[in-house]
N, C-alpha and C. Protein backbone atom coordinates (compact mmCIF):
# COMPACT_ATOMS: atom_id res chain seq x y z
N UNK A 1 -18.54 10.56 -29.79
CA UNK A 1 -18.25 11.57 -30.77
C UNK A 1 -19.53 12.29 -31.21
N UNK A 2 -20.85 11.54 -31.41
CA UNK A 2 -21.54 12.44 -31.39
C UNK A 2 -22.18 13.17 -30.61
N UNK A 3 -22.21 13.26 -29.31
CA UNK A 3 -22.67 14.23 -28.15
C UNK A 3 -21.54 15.38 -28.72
N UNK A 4 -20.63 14.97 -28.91
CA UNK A 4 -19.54 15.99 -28.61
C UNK A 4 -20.09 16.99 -29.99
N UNK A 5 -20.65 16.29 -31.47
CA UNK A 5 -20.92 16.96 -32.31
C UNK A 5 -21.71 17.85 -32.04
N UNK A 6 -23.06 17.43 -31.26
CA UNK A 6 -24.23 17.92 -30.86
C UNK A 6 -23.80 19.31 -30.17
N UNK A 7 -23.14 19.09 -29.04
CA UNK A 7 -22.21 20.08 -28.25
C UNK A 7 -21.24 21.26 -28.66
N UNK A 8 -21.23 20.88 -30.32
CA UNK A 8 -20.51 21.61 -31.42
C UNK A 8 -21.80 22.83 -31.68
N UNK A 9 -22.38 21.81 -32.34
CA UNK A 9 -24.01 22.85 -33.12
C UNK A 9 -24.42 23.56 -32.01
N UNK A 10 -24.87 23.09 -30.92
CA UNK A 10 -25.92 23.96 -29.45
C UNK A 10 -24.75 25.53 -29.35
N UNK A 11 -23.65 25.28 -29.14
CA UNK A 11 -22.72 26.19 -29.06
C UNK A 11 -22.68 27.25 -30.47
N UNK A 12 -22.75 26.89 -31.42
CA UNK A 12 -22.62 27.99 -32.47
C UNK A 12 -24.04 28.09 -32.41
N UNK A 13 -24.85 27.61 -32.45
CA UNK A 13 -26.14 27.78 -32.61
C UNK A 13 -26.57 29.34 -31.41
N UNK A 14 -26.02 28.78 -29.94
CA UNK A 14 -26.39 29.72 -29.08
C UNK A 14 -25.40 31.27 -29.48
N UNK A 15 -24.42 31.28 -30.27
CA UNK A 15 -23.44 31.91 -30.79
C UNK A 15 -23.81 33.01 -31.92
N UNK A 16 -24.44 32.25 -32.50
CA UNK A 16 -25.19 32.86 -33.74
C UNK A 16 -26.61 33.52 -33.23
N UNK A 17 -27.27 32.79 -32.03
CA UNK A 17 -28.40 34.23 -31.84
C UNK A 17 -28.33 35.27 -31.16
N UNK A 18 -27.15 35.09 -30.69
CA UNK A 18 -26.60 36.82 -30.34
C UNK A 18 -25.88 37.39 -31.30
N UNK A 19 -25.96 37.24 -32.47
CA UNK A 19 -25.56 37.82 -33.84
C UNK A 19 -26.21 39.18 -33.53
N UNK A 20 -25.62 40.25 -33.67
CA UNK A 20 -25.80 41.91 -33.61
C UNK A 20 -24.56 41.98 -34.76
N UNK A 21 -23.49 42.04 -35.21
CA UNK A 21 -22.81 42.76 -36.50
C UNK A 21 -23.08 41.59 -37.72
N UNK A 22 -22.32 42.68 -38.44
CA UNK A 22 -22.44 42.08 -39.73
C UNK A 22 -21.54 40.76 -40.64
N UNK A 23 -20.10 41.00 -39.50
CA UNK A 23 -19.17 40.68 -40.04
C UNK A 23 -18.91 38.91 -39.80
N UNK A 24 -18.54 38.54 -41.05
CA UNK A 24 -18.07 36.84 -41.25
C UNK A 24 -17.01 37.11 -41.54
N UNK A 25 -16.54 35.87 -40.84
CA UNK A 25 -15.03 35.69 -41.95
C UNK A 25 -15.11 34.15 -42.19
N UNK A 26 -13.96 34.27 -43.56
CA UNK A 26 -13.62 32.29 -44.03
C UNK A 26 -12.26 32.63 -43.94
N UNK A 27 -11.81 31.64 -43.22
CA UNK A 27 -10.26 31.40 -42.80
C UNK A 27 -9.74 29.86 -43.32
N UNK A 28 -8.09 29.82 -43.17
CA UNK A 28 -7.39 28.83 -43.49
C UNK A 28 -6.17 29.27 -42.76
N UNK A 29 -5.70 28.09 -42.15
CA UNK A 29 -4.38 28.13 -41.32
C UNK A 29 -3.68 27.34 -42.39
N UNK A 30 -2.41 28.09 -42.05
CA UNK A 30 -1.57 28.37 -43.40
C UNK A 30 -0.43 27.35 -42.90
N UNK A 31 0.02 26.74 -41.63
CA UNK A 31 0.27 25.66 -41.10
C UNK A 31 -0.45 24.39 -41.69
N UNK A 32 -1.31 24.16 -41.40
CA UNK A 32 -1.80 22.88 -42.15
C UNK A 32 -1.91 23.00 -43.49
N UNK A 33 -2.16 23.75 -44.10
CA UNK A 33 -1.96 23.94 -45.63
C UNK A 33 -0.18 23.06 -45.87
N UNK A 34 0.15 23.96 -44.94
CA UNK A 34 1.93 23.50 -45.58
C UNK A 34 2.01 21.95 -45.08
N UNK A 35 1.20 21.48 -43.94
CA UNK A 35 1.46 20.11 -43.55
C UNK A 35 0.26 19.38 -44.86
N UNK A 36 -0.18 19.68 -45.60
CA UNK A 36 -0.76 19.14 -46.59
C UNK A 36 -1.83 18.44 -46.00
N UNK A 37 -2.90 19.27 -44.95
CA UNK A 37 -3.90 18.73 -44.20
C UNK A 37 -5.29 20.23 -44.77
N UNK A 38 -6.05 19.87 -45.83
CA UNK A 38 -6.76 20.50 -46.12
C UNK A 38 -7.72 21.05 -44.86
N UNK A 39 -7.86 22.68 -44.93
CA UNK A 39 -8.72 22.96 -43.30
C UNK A 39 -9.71 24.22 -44.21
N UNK A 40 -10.85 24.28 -43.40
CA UNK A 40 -11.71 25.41 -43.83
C UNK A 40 -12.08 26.27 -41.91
N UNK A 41 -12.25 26.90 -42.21
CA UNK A 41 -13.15 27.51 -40.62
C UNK A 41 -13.91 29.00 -40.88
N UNK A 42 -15.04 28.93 -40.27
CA UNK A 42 -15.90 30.43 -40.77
C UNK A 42 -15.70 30.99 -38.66
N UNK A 43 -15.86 32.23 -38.63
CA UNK A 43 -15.83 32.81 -37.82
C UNK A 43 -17.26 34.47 -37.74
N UNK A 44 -18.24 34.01 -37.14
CA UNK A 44 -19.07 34.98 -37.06
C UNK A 44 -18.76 36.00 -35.65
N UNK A 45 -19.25 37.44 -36.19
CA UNK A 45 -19.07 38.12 -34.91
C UNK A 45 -20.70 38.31 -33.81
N UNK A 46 -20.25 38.46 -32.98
CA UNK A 46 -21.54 37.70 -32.18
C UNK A 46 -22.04 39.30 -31.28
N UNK A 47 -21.12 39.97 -31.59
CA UNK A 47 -21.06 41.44 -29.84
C UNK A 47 -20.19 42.01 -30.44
N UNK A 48 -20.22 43.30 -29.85
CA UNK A 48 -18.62 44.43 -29.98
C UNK A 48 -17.62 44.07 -29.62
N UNK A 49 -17.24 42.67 -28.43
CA UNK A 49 -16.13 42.16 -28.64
C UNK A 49 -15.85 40.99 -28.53
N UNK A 50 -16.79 40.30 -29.01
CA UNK A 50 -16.71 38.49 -29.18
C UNK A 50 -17.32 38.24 -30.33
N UNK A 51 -16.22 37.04 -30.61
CA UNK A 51 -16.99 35.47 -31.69
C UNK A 51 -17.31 34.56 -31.34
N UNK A 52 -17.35 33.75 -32.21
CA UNK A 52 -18.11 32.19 -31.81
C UNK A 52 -16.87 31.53 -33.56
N UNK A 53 -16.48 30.67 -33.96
CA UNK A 53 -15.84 30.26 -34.73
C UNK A 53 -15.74 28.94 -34.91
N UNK A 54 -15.91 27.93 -36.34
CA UNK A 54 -15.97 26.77 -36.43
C UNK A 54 -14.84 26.31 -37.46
N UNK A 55 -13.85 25.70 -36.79
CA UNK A 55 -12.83 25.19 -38.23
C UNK A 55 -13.13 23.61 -38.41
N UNK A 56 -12.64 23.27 -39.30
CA UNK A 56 -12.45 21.89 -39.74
C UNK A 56 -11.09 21.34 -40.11
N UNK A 57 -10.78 20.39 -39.94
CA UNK A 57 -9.73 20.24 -41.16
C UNK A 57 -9.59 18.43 -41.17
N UNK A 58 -8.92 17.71 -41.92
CA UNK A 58 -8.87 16.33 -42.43
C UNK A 58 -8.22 15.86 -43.48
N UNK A 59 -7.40 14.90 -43.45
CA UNK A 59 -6.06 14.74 -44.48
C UNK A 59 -6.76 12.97 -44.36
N UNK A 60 -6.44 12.61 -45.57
CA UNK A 60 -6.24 10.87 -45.99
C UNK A 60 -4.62 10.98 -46.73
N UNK A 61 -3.30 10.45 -46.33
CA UNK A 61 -2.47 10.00 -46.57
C UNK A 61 -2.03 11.32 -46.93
N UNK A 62 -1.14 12.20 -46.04
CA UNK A 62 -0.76 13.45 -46.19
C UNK A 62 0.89 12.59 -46.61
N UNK A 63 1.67 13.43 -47.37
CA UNK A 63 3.29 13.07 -47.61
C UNK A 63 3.28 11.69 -48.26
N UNK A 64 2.47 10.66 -48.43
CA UNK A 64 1.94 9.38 -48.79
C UNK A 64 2.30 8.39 -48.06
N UNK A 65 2.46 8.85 -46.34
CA UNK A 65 2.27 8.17 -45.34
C UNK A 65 1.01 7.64 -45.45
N UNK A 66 0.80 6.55 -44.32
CA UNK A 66 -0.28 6.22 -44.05
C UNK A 66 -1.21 6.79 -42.80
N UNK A 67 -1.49 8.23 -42.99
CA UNK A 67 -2.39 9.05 -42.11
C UNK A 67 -3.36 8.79 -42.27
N UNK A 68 -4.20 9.33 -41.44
CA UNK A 68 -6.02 9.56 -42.01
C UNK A 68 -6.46 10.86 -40.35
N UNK A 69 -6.61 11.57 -40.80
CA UNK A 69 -6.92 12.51 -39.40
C UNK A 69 -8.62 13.22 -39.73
N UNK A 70 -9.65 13.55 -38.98
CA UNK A 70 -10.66 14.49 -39.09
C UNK A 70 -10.66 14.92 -37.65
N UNK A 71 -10.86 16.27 -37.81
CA UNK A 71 -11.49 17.40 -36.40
C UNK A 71 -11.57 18.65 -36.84
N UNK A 72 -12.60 18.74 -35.48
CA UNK A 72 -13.55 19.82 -35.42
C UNK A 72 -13.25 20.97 -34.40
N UNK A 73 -13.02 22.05 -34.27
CA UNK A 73 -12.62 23.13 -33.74
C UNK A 73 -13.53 24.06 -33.17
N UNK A 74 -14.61 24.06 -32.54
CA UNK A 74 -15.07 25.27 -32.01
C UNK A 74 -14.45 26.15 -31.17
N UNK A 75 -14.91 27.42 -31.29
CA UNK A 75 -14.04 28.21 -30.18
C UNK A 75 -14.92 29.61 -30.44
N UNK A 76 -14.71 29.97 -28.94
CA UNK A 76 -15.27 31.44 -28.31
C UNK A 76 -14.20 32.59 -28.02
N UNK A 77 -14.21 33.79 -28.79
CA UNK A 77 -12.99 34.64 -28.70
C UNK A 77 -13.31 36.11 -28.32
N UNK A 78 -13.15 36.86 -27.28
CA UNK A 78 -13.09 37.74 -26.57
C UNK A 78 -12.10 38.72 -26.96
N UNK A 79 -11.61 39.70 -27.82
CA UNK A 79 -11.68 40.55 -28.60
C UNK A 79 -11.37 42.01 -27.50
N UNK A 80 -10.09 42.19 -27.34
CA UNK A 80 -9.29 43.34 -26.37
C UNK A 80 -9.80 44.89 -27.04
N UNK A 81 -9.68 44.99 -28.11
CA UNK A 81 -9.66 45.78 -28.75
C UNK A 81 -10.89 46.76 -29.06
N UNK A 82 -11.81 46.36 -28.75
CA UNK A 82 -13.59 46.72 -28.52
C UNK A 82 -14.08 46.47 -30.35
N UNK A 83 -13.33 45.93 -30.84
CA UNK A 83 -13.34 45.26 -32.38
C UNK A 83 -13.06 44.39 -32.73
N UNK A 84 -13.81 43.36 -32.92
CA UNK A 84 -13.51 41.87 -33.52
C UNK A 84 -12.46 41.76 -34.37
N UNK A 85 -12.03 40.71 -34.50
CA UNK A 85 -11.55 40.75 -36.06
C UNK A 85 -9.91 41.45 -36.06
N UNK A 86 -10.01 41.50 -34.61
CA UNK A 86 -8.59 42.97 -34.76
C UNK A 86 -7.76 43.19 -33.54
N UNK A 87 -6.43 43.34 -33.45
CA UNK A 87 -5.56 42.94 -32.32
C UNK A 87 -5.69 41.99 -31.48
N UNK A 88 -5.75 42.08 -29.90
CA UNK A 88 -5.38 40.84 -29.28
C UNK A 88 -6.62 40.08 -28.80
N UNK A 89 -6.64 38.92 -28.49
CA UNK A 89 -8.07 38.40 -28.30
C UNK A 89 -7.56 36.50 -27.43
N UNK A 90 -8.55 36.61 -26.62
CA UNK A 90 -8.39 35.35 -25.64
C UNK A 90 -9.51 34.86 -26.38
N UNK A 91 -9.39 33.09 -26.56
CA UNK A 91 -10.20 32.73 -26.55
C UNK A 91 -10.27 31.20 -25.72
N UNK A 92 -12.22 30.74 -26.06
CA UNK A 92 -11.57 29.13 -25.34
C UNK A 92 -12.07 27.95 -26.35
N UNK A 93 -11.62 27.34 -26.81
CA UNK A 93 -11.48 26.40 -27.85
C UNK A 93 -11.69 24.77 -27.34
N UNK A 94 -12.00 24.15 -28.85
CA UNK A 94 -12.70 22.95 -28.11
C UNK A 94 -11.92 22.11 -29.15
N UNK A 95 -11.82 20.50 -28.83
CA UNK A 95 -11.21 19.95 -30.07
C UNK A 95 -11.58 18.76 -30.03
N UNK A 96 -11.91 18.29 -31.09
CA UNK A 96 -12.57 16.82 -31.51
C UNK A 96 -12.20 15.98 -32.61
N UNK A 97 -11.33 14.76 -32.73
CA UNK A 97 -10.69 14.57 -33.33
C UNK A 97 -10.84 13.00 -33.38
N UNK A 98 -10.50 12.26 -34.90
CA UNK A 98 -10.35 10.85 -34.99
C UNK A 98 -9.43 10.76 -35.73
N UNK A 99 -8.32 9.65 -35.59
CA UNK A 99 -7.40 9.49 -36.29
C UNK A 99 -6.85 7.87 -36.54
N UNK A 100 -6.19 7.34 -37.46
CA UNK A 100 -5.73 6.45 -37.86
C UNK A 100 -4.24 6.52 -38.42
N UNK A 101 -3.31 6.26 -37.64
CA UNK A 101 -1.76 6.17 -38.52
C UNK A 101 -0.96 5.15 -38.23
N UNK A 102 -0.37 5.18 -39.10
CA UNK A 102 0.49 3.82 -38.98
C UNK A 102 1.90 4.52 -39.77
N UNK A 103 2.88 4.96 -38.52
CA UNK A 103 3.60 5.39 -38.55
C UNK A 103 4.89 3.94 -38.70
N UNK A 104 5.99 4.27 -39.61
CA UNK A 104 6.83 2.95 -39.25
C UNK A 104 6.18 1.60 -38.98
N UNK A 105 6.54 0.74 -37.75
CA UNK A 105 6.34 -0.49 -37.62
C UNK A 105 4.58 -0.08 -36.48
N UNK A 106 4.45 0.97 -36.31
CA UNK A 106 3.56 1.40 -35.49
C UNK A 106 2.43 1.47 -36.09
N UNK A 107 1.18 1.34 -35.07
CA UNK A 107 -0.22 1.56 -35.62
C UNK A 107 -1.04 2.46 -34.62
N UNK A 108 -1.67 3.44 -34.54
CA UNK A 108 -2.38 4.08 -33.81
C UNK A 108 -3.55 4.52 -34.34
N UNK A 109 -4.64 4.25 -33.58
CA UNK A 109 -5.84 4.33 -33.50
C UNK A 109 -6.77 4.89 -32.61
N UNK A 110 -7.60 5.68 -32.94
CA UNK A 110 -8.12 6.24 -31.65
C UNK A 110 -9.14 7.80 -32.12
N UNK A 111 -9.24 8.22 -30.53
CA UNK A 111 -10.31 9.37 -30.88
C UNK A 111 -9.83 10.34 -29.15
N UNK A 112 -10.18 12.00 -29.58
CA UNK A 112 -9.42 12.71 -28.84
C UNK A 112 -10.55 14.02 -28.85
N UNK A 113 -10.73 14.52 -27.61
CA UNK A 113 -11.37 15.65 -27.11
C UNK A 113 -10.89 16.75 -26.15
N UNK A 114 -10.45 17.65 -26.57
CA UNK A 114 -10.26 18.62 -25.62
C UNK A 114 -10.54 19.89 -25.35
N UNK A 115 -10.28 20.67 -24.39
CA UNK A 115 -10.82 21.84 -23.85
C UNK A 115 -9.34 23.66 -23.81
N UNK A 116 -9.14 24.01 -24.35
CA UNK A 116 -8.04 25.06 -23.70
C UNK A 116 -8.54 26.18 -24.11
N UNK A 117 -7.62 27.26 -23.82
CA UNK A 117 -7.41 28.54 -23.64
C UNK A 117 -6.66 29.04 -25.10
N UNK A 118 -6.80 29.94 -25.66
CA UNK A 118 -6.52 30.11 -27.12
C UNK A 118 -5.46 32.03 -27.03
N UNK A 119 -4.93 32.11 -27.03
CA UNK A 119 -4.24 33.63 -27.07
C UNK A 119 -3.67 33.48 -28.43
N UNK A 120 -3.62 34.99 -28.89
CA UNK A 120 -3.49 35.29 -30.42
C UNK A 120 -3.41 36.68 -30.53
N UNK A 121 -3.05 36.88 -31.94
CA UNK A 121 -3.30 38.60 -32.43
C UNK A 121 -3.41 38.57 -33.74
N UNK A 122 -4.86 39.06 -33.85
CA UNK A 122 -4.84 39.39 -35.85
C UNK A 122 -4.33 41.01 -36.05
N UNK A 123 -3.67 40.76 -37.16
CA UNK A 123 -3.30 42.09 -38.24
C UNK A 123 -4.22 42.37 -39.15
N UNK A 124 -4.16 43.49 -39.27
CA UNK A 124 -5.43 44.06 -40.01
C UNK A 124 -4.34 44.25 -41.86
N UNK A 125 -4.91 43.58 -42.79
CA UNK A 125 -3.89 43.56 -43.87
C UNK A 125 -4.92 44.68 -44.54
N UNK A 126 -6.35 44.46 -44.89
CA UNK A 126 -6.96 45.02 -45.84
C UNK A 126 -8.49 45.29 -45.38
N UNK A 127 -9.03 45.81 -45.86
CA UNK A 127 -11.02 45.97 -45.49
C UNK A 127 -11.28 44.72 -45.76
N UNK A 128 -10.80 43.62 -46.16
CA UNK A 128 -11.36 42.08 -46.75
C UNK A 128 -10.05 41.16 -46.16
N UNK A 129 -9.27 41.24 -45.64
CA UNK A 129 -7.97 40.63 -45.33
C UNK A 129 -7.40 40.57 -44.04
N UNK A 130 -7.16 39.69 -43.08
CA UNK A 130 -6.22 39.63 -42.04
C UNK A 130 -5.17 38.85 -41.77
N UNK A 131 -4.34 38.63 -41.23
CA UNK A 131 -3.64 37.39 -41.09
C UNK A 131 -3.90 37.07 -39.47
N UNK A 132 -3.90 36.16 -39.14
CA UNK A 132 -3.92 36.04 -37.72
C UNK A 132 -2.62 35.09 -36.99
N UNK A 133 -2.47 35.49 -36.23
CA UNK A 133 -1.31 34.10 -34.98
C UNK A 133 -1.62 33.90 -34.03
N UNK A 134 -1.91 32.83 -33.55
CA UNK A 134 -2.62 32.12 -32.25
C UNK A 134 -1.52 30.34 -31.95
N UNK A 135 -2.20 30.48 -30.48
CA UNK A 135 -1.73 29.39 -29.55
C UNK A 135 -2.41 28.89 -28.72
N UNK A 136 -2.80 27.69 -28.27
CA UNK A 136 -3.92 27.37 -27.51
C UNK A 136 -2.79 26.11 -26.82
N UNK A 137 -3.36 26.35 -25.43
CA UNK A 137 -3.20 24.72 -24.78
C UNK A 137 -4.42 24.45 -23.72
N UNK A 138 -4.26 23.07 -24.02
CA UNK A 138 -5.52 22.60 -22.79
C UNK A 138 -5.13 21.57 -22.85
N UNK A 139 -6.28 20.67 -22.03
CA UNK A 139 -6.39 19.21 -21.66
C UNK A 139 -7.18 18.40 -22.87
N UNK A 140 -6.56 17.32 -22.98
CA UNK A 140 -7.26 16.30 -23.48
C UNK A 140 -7.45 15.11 -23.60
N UNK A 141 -8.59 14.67 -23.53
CA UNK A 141 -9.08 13.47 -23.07
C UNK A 141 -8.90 12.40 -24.50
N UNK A 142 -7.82 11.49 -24.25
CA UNK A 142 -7.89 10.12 -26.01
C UNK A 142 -8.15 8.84 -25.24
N UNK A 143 -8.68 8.35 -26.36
CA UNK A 143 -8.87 6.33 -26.25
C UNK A 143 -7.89 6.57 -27.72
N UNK A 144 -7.27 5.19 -27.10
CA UNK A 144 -6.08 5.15 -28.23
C UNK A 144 -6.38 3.56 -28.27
N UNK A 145 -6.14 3.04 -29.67
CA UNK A 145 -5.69 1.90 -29.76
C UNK A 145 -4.09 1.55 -30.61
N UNK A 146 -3.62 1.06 -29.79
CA UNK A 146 -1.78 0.61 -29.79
C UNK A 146 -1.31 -0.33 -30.84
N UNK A 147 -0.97 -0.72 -31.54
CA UNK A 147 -0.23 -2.41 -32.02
C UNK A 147 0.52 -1.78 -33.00
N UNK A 148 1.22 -3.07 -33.47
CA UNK A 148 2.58 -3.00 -34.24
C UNK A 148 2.04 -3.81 -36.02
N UNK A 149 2.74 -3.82 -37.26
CA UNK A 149 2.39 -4.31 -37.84
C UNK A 149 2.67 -5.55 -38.46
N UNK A 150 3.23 -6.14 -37.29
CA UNK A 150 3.72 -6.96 -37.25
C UNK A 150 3.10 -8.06 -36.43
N UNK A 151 1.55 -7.40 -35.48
CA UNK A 151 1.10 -8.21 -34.89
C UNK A 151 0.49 -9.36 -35.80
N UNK A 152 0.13 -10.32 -35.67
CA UNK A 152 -0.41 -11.67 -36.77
C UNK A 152 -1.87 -11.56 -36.23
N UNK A 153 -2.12 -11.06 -35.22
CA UNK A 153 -3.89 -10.65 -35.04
C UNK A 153 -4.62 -9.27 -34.76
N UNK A 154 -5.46 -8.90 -35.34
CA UNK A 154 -6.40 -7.91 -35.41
C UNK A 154 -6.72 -7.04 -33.96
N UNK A 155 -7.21 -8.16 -33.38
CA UNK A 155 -6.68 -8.18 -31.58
C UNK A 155 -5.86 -7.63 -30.72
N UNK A 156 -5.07 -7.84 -31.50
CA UNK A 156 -3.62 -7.65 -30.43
C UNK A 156 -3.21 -6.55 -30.04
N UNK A 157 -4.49 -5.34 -30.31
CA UNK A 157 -3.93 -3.95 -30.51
C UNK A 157 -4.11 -3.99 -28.87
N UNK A 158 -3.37 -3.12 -28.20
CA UNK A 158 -3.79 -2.79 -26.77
C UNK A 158 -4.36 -1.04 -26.82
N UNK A 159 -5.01 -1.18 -25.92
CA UNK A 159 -5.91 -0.62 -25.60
C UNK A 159 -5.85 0.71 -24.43
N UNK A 160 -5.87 1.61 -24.23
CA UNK A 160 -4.78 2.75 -23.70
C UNK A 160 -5.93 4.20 -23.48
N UNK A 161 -5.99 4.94 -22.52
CA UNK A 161 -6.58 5.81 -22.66
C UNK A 161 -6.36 6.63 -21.37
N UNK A 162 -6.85 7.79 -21.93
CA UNK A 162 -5.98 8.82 -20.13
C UNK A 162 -5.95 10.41 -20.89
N UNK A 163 -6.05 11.66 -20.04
CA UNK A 163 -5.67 12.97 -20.09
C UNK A 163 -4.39 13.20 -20.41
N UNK A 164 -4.10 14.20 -21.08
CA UNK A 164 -2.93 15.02 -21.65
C UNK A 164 -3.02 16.43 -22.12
N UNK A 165 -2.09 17.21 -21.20
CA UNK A 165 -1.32 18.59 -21.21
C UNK A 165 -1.13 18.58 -22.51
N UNK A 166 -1.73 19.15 -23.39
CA UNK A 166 -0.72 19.64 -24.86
C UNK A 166 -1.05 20.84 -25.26
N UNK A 167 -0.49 21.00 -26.38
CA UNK A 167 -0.58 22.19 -27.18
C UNK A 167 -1.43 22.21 -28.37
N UNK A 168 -2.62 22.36 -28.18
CA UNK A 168 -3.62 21.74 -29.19
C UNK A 168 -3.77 22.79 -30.33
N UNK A 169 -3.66 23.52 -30.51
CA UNK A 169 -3.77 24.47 -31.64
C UNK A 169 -2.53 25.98 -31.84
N UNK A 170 -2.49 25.67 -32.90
CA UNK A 170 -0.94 26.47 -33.11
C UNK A 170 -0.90 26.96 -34.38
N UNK A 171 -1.28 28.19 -34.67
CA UNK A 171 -1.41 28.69 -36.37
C UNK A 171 -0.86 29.57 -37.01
N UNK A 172 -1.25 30.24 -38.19
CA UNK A 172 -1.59 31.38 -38.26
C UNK A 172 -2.08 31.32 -39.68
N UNK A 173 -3.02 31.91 -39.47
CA UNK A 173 -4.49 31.89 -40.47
C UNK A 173 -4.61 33.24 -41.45
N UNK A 174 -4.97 32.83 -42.36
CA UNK A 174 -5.56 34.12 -43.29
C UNK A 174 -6.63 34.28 -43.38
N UNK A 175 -7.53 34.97 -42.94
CA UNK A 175 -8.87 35.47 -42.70
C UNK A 175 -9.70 36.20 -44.28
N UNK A 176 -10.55 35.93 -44.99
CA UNK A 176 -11.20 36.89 -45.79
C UNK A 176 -12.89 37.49 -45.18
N UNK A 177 -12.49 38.52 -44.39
CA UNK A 177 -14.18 39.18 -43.74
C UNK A 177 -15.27 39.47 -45.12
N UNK A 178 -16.09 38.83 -44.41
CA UNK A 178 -17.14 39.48 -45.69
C UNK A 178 -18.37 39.99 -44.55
N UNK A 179 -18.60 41.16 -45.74
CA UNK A 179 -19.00 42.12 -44.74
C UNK A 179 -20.65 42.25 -45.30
């Protein structure tokens, strides 16, 4: 997990020194808000038609299940429109994630990395305002640990790990640009 952090920073870092405009934005996907998973993400513009973008987000006992989730979101977005910030835009997104739940009689444990393709379209609401809608799928790589709570040892969790096709990011965000 931490190469992968490192691999976070080198990327915005290389992101941010091709900074030529002016424009930031602070966003919140309005999806996890409603899943009661607090998220922040800033988005700098990097060129006339690319970003570089970092979200976060992380819940301890969302619904007063027993959750616990943190990840990290980088992503690079390519901008149709010859204007950031505005109509359609590909991007490619990264995802880094640790989690703990104990769903029902179930326990899952583990940590998750992946790579996809991001398509979307922001609306332009205001000079300070957008809403955005996006979809991403890629691959991703988890170590999972398995058991029940019912096992009588600490141990007994099995142990599980392998690639998966999913749908890793799915939103739609409210953007405030500051200019």
């Amino acid at each position: 997990m931490k190469r992968f952090l490192l691999l976070i920073f080198l990327f915005m870092a290389l992101g941010a020194s091709q900074l030529r405009a002016q424009l930031i934005a602070v966003k919140t996907d309005a999806l996890w808000d409603c899943a009661m998973v607090p998220n922040l993400g800033i988005e700098l513009v990097t060129g006339e038609r690319t970003s570089v973008g970092l979200s976060a987000f992380g819940s301890k006992n969302p619904w007063g299940k027993d959750i616990s989730l943190v990840a990290v979101m980088p992503e690079f977005r390519y901008w149709f429109s010859g204007r950031p910030m505005n109509k359609h835009f590909v991007g490619l997104a990264a995802l880094g994630t640790n989690y703990d739940i104990v769903w029902g009689k179930k326990i899952l444990n583990g940590d998750a990395v992946g790579l996809g393709l991001t398509f979307g379209y922001s609306f332009f609401l205001s000079s300070h305002w957008s809403l955005e809608c996006y979809g991403s799928f890629g691959a991703v790589y988890y170590k999972l640990d398995r058991g029940y709570t019912t096992d009588l040892y600490s141990n007994a969790m099995m142990q599980t790990h392998g690639y998966a096709l999913v749908p890793f990011k799915l939103g739609v965000s409210f953007s405030y640009i500051i200019k």
